[in-house]
Protein backbone atom coordinates (compact mmCIF):
# COMPACT_ATOMS: atom_id res chain seq x y z
CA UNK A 1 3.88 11.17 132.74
CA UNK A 2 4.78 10.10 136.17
CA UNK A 3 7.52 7.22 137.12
CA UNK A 4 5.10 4.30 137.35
CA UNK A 5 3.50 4.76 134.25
CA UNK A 6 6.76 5.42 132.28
CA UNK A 7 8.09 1.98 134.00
CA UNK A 8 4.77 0.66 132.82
CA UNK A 9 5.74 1.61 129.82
CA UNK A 10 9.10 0.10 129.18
CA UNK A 11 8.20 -2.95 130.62
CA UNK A 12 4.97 -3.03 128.18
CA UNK A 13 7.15 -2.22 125.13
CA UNK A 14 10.05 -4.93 126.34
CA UNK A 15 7.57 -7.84 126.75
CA UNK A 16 6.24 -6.49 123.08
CA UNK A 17 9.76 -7.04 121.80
CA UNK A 18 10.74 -10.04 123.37
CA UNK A 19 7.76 -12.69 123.14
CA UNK A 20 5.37 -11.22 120.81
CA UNK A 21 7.59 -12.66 117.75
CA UNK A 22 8.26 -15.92 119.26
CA UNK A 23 4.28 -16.12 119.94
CA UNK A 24 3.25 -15.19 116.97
CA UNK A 25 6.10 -17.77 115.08
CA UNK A 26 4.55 -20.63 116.93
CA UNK A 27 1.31 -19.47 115.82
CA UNK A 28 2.01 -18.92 112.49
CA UNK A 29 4.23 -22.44 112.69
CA UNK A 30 1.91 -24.46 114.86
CA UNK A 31 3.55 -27.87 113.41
CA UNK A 32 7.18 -29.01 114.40
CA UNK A 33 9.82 -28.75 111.85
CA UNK A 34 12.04 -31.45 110.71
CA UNK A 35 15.52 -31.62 112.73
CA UNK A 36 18.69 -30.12 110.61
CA UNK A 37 22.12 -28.93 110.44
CA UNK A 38 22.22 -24.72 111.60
CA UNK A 39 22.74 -22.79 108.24
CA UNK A 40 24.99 -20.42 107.68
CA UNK A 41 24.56 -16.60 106.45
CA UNK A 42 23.73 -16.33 103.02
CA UNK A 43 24.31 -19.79 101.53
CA UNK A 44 22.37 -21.78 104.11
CA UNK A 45 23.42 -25.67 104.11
CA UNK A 46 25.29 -25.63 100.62
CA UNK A 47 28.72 -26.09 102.08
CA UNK A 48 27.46 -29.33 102.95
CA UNK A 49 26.79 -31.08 99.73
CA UNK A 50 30.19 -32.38 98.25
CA UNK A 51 30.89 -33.15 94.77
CA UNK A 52 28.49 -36.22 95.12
CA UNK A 53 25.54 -34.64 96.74
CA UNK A 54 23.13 -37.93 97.05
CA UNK A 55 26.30 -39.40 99.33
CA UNK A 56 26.20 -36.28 101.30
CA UNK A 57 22.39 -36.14 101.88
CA UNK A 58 22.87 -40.32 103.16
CA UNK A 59 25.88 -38.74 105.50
CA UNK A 60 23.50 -36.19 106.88
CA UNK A 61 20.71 -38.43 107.28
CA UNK A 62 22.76 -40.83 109.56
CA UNK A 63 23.10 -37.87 112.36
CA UNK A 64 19.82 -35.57 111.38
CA UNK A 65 17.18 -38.93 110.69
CA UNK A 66 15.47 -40.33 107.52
CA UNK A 67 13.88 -36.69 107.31
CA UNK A 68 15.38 -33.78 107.79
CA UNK A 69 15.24 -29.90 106.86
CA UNK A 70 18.06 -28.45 104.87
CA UNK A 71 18.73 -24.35 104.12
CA UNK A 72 19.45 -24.01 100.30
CA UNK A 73 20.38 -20.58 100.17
CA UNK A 74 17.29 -18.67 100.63
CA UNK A 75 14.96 -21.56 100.42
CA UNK A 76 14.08 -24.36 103.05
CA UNK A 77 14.17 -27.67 101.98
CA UNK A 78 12.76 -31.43 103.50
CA UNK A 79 14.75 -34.27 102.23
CA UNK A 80 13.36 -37.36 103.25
CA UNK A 81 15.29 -41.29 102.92
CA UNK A 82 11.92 -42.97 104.24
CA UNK A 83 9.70 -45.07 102.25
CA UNK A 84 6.70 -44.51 103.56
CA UNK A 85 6.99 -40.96 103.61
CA UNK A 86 8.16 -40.85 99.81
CA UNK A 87 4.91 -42.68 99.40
CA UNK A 88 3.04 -40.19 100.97
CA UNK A 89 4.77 -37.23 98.87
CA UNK A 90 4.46 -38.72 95.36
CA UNK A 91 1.63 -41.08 96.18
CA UNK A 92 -1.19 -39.59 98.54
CA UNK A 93 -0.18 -35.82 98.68
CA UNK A 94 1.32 -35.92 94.92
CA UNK A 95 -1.01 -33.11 93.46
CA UNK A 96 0.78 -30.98 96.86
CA UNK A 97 4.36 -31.09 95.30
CA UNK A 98 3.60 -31.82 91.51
CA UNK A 99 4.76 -28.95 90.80
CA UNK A 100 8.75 -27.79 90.13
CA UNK A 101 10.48 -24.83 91.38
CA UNK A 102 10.24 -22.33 89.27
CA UNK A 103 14.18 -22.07 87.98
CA UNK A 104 16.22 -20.01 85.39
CA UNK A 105 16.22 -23.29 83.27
CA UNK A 106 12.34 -23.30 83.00
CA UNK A 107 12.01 -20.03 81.77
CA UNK A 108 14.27 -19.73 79.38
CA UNK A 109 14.80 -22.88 77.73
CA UNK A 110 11.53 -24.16 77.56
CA UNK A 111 9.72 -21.07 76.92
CA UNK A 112 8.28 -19.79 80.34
CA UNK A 113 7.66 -23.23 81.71
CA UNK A 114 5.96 -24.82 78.34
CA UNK A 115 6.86 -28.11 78.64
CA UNK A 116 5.65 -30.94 81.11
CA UNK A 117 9.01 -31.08 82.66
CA UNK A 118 9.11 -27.76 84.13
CA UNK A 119 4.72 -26.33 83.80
CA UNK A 120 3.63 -25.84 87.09
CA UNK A 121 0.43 -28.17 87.84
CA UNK A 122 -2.85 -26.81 86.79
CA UNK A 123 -4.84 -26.94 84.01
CA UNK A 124 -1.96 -26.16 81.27
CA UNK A 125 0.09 -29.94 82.68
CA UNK A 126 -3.33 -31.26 82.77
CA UNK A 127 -4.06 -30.95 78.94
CA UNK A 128 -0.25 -31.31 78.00
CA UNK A 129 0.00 -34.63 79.38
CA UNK A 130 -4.06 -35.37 77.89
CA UNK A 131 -2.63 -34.69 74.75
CA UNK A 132 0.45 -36.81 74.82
CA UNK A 133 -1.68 -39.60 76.01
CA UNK A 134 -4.40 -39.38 73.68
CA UNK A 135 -3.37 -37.89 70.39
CA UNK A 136 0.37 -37.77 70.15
CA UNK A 137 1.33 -41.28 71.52
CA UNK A 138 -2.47 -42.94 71.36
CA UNK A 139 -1.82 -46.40 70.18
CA UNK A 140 -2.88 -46.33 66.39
CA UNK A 141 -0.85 -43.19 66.18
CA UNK A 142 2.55 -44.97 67.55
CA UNK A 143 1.53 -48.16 65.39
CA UNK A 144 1.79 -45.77 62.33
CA UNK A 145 5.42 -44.87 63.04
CA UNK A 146 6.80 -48.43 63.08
CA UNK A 147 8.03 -47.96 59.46
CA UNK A 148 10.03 -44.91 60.40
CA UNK A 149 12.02 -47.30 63.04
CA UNK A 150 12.77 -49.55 60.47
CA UNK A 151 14.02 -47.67 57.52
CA UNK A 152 16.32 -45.64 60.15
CA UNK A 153 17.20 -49.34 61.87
CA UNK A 154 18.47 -50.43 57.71
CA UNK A 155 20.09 -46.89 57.41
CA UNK A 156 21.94 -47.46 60.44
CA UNK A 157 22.95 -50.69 59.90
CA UNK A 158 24.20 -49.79 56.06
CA UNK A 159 26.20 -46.54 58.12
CA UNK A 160 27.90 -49.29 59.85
CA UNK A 161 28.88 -51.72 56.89
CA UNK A 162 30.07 -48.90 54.87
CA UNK A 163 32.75 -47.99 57.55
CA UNK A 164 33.88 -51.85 57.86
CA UNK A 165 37.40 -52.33 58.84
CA UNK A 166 37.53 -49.09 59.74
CA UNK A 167 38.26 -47.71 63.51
CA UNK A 168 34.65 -45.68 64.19
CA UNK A 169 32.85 -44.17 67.30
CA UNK A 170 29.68 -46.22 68.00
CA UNK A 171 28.28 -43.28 70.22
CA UNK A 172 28.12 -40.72 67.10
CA UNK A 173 26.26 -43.64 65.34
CA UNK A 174 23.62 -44.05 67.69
CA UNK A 175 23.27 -40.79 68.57
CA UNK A 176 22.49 -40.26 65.04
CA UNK A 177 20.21 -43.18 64.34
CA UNK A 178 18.20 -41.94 67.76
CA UNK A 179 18.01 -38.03 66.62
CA UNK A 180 16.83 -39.40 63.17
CA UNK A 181 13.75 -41.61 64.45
CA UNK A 182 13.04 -38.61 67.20
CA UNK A 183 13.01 -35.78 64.49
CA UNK A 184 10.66 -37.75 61.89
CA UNK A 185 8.46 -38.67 64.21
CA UNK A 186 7.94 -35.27 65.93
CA UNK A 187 8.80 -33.14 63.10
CA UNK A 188 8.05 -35.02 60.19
CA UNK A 189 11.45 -35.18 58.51
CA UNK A 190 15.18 -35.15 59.88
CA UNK A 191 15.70 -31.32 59.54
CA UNK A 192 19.49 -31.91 59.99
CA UNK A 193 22.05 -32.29 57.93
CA UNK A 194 24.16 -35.49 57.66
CA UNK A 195 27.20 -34.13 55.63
CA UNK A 196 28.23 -30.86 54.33
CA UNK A 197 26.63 -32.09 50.57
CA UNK A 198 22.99 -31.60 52.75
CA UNK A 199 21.50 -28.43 53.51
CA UNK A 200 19.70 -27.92 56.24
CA UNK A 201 18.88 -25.66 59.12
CA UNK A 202 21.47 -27.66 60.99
CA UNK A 203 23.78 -29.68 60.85
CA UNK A 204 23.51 -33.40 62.69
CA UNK A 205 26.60 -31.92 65.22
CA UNK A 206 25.27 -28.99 66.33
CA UNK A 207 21.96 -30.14 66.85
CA UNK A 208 23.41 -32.83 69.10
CA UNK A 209 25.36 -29.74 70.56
CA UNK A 210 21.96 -27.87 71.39
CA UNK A 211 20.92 -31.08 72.97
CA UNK A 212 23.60 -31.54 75.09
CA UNK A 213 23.68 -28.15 76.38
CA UNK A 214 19.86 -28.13 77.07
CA UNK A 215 20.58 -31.07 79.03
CA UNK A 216 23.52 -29.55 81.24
CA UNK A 217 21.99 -26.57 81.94
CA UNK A 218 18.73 -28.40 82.92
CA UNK A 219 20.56 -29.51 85.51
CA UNK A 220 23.04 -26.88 87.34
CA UNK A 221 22.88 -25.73 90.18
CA UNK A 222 22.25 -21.72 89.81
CA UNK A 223 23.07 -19.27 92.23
CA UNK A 224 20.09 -17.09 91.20
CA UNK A 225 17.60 -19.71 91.72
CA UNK A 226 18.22 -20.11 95.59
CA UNK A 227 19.37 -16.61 96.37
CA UNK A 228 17.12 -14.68 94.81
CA UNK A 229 18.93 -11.42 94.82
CA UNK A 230 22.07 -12.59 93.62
CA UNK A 231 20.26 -13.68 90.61
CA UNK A 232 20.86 -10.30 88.58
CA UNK A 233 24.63 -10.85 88.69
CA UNK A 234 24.68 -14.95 86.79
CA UNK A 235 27.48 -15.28 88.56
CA UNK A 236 28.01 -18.68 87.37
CA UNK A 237 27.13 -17.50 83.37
CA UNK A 238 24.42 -19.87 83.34
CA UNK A 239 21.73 -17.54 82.08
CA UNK A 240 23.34 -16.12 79.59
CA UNK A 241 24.21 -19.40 78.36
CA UNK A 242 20.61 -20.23 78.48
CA UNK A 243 19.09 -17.03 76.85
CA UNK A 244 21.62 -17.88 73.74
CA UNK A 245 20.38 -21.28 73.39
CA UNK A 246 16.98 -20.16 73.35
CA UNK A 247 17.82 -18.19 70.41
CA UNK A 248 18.70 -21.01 68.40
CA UNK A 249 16.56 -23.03 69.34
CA UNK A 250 13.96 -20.34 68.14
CA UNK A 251 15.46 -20.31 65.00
CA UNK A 252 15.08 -24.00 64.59
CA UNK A 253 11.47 -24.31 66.07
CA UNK A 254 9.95 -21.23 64.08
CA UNK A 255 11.91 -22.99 60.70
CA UNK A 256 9.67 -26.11 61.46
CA UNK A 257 6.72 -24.48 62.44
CA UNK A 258 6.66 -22.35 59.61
CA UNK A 259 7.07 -24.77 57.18
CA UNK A 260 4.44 -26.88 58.50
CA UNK A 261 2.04 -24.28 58.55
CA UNK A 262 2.45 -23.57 54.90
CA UNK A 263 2.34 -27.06 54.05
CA UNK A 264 -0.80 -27.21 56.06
CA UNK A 265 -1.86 -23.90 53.88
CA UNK A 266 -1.45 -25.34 50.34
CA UNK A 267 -2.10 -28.95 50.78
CA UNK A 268 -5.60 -30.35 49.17
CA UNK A 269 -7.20 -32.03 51.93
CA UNK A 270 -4.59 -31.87 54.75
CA UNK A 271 -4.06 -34.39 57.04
CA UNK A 272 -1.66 -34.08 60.14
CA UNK A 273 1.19 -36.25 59.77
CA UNK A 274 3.84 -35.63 62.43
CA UNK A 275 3.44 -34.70 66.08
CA UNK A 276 3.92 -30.87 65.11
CA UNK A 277 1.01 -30.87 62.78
CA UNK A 278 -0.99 -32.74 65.74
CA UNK A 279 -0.10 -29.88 68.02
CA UNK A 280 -0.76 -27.08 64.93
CA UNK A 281 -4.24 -28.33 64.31
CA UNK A 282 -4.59 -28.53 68.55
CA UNK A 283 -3.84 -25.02 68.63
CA UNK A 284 -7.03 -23.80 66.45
CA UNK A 285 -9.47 -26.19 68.22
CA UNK A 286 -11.53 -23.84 70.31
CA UNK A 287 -12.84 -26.45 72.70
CA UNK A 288 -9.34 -26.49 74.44
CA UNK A 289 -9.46 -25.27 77.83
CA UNK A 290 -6.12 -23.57 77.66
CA UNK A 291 -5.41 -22.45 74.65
CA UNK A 292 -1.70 -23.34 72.71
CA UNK A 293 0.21 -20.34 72.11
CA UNK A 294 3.26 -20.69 69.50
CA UNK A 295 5.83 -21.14 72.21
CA UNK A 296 3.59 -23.55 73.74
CA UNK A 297 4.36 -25.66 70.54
CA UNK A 298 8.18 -25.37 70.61
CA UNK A 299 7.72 -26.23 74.23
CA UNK A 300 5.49 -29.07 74.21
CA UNK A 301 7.81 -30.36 71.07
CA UNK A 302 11.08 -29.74 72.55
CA UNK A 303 10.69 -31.89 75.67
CA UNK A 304 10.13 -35.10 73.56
CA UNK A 305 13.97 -34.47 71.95
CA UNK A 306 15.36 -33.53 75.68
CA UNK A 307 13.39 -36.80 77.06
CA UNK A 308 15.07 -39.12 75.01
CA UNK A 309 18.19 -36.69 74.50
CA UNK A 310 18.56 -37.85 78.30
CA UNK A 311 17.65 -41.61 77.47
CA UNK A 312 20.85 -41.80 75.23
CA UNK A 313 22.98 -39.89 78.10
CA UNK A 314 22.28 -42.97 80.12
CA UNK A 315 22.60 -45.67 77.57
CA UNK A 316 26.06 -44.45 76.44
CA UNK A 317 27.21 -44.15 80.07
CA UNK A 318 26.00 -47.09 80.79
CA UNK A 319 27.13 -49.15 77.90
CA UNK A 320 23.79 -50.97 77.20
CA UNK A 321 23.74 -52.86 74.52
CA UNK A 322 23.12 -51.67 71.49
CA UNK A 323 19.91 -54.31 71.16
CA UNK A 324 18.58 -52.84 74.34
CA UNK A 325 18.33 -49.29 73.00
CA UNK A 326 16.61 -50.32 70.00
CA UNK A 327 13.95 -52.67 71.93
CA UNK A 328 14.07 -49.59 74.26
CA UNK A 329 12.61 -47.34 71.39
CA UNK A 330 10.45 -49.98 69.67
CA UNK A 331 8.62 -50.32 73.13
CA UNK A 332 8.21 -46.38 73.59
CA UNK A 333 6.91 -46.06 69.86
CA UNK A 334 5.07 -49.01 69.48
């Protein structure tokens, strides 16, 4: 090969190096990204969220505009403060972003993404929320449960004169009267245990306990999630937390499904009477388009308790008053 063609050569293989990517970036990237803060190696714009991270996202928006393009770890990420384009995400494009990352929390603490909360959109979340709508919270099904929200109302109120004159915690009152009205209306019957003179699978505390810890670890922020291959390590201990509350909450679910399906098995003329029932006798209909696996049922039941698990968060923290939660629940149920 002579001189020219070997200079040919370089030059050829330099230009190949040098523009080629950038071309075919812009090609592959015809439309202009959102301005943003540079992100760093590894952990992209995290060390830019404080302890308050909807203040920081206002900060940010005040130098980078109303929409702007963060790093979160390994994951790019538009924020937007505008009105009309939050209207144009969960409004005109909604069926584009429906759908939730797919995190550590959704797979194992609602059973691979089982509830509505964390399913991706599709046919599954179709039919989920069909079936809320029309058979578990139709109208003459929610009318028939008004009876359950008053003989838990007179329970509570009776909880409350008993203790008269004495110094009490309001908070472990309502959360009780709340847990009660959710578990007989979803599972038929409060399947935890008031005192230690009931037996039942559980006891009123730690099923509050499994509530509150699905809800906390709903909502951490996990290392895994965002860098991807950091995930095997937990470094936080998040999953492991998770895995071991799926566990009991196994326990608990497969205890009430089981006993509903032998109830179902040696009752003359059976006739579904709670929302697990509803979803039991669902799950043999062979016109559904996506058929409901077992864990589908925990799933699709266990999002109902987290729901208004998260309703009480905000009440207590908010001190509403006590009338408000009620009217609250008699609107959602009736």
């Amino acid at each position: 090969m002579d001189a020219f063609s070997l200079i040919v050569l370089v030059v050829a293989w330099l230009f190949a190096l040098l523009y080629l990517p950038k071309y075919f970036k812009s090609w592959l990237s015809p439309l202009k990204l959102p301005p943003g803060p540079k992100p760093w190696p590894i952990i992209g714009n995290f060390n830019l969220l404080g302890p308050l991270p909807h203040q920081s996202l206002h900060q940010l928006s005040l130098k980078y505009g109303k929409t702007m393009q963060l790093h979160f770890g390994s994951y790019p990420v538009m924020v937007t403060s505008s009105l009309d384009m939050a209207k144009q995400i969960l409004k005109t494009y909604d069926h584009m972003f429906a759908s939730r990352p797919q995190t550590a929390a959704g797979k194992y603490t609602t059973y691979e993404y089982s509830d509505l909360a964390w399913a991706p959109y599709g046919p599954y979340w179709r039919q989920g929320r069909k079936i809320y709508l029309t058979e578990l919270f139709s109208a003459k099904r929610l009318e028939s449960y008004e009876y359950m929200r008053v003989e838990e109302m007179r329970e509570f109120t009776r909880r409350l004169y008993r203790n008269c004159g004495k110094s009490i915690e309001l908070k472990d009152y309502l959360s009780h009267y709340t847990l009660s009205i959710i578990s007989r209306i979803v599972l038929g019957k409060k399947y935890f245990s008031a005192s230690e003179s009931e037996k039942e699978i559980v006891s009123l505390e730690e099923f509050q306990e499994m509530l509150d810890e699905l809800f906390l670890l709903n909502g951490v922020l996990n290392i895994g999630d965002w860098i991807p291959w950091l995930d095997f390590l937990d470094l936080q201990g998040y999953v492991k937390r998770m895995k071991k509350l799926k566990v009991r909450f196994d326990k608990f679910h497969d205890h009430v499904i089981d006993e509903h399906n032998v109830r179902r098995k040696t009752t003359k003329n059976w006739q579904p009477k709670d929302m697990v029932d509803l979803l039991l006798q669902l799950a043999d209909d062979p016109e559904l388009e996506v058929k409901l696996t077992r864990d589908n049922i925990k799933g699709l039941t266990q999002v109902i308790s987290f729901f208004f698990n998260c309703l009480f968060q905000l009440f207590s923290n908010f001190s509403f008053p006590f009338s408000f939660i009620d009217h609250f629940i008699s609107l959602f149920f009736s």
